[in-house]
Structures are given as C-alpha cells and as structure tokens.
C-alpha atoms as a PDB file:
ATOM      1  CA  UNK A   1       0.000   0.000   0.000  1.00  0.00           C
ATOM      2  CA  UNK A   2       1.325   3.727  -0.674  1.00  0.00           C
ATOM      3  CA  UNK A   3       0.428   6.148   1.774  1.00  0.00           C
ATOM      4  CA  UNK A   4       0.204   9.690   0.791  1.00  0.00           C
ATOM      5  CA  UNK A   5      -0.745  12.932   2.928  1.00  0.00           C
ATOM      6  CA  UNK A   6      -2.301  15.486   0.844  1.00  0.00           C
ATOM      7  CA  UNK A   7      -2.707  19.464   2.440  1.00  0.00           C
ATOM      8  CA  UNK A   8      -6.673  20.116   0.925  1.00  0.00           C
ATOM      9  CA  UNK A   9      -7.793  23.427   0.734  1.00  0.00           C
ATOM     10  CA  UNK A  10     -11.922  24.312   1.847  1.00  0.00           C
ATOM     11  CA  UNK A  11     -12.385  21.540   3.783  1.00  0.00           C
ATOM     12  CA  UNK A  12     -14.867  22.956   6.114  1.00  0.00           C
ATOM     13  CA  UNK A  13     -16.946  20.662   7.765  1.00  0.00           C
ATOM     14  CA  UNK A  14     -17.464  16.841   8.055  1.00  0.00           C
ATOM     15  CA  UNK A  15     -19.656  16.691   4.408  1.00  0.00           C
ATOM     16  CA  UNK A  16     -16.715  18.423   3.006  1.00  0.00           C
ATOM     17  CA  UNK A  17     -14.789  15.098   4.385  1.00  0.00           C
ATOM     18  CA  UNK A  18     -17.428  12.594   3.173  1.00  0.00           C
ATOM     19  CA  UNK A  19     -17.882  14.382  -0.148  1.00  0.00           C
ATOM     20  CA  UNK A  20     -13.550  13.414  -0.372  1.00  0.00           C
ATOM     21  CA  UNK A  21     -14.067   9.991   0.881  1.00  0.00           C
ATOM     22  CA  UNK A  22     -16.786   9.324  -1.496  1.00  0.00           C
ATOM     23  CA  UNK A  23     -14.678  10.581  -4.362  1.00  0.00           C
ATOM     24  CA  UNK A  24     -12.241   8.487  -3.669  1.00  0.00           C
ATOM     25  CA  UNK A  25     -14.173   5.262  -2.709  1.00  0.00           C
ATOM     26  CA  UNK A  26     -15.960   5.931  -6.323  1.00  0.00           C
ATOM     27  CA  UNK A  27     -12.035   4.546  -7.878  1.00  0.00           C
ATOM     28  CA  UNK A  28     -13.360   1.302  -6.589  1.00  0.00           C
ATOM     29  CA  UNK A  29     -10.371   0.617  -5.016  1.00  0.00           C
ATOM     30  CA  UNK A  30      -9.013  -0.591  -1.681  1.00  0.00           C
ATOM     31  CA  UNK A  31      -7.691   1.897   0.887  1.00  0.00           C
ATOM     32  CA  UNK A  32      -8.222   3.430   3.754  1.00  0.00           C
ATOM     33  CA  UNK A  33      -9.154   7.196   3.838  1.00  0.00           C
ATOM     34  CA  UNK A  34      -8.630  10.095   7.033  1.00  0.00           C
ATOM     35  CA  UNK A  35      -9.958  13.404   6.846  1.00  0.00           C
ATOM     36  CA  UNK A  36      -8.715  16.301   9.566  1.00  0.00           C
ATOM     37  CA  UNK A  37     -11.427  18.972   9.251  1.00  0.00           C
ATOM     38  CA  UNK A  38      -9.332  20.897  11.468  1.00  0.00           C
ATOM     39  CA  UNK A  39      -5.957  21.079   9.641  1.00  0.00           C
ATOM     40  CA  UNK A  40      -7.198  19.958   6.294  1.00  0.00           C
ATOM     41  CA  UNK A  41      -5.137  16.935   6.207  1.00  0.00           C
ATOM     42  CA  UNK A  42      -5.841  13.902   3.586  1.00  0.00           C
ATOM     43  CA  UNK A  43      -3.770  10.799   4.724  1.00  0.00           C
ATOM     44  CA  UNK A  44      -5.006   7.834   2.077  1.00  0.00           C
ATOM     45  CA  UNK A  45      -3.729   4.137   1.700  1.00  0.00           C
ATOM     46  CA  UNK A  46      -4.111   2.641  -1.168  1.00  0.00           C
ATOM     47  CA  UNK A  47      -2.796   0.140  -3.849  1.00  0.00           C
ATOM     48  CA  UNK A  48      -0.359   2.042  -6.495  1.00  0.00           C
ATOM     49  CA  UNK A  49      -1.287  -1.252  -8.720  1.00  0.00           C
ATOM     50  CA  UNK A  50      -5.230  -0.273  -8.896  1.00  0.00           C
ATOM     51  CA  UNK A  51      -5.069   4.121  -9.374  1.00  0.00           C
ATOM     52  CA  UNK A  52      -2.557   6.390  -9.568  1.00  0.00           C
ATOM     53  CA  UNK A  53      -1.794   9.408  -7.447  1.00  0.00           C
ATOM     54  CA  UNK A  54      -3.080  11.342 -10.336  1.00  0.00           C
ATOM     55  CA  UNK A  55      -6.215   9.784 -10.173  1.00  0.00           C
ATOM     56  CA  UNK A  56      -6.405   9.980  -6.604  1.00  0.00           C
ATOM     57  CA  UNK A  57      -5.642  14.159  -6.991  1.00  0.00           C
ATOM     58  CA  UNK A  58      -8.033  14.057  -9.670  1.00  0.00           C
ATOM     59  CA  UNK A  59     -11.179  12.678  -8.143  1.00  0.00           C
ATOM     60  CA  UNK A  60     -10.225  15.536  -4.831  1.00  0.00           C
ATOM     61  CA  UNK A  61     -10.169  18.339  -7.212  1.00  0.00           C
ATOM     62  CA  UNK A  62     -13.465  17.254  -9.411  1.00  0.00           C
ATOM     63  CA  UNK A  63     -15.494  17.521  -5.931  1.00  0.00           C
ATOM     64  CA  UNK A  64     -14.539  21.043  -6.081  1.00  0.00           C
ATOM     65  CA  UNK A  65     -11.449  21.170  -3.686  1.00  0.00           C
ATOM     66  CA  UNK A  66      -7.605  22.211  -4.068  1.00  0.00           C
ATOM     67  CA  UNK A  67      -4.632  20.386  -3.242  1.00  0.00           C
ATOM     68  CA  UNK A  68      -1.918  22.340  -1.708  1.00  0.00           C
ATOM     69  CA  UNK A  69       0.211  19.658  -1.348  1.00  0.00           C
ATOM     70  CA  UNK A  70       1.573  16.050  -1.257  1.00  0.00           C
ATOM     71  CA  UNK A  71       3.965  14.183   0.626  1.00  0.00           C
ATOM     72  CA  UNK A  72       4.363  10.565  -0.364  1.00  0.00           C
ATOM     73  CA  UNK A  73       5.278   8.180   2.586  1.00  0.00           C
END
C-alpha cells in the first residue's frame, strides 16, 4: 500500500470530508481514507497497482477542492 498525505484546501466541515471519501471510494479501489477537518489533512492508503496518485488528486479536485500539497510516505 502507498500512503500519501495530501494538504486540501476548503475543507470545512465533516460533508466536506465525506464528499472526499466518497470521491475516492468511487475509484473502486481498496484503501483506507482520514480526513482532519481541522488542519485539512488527507492521509489515504491505497494500492499504487489499482489508481494512480493522479487519479487519486483528480477525483479531490473534481469535488470542487484544491490540493496544496503532497507528501508521499
């Protein structure tokens, strides 16, 4: 699993962290998904063999949010 920590910006509230969880759980892939409403933090496992981080940043940004940042673990 690759773990990456993305720095969201507008993430104001828990829908705004369900509306990013759904977005990614719609890549039908396996991972594991934590949103900090507080700091705007996006730490996501997943499997590099099933999507991309691309596709991961992708899916973020079409609900209408922008990433500041990513750190790849």
């Amino acid at each position: 699993m690759k773990k990456l920590k993305l720095k969201v910006n507008g993430i104001h509230c828990n829908g705004c962290a369900n509306k990013i969880k759904n977005s990614i759980g719609s890549l039908n892939i396996e991972h594991q998904t934590d949103v900090n409403v507080d700091s705007g933090e996006v730490n996501i496992a997943f499997d590099q063999n099933k999507a991309s981080i691309n596709d991961i940043k992708s899916k973020i940004q079409d609900v209408g949010f922008q990433i500041e940042s990513v750190e790849i673990e």
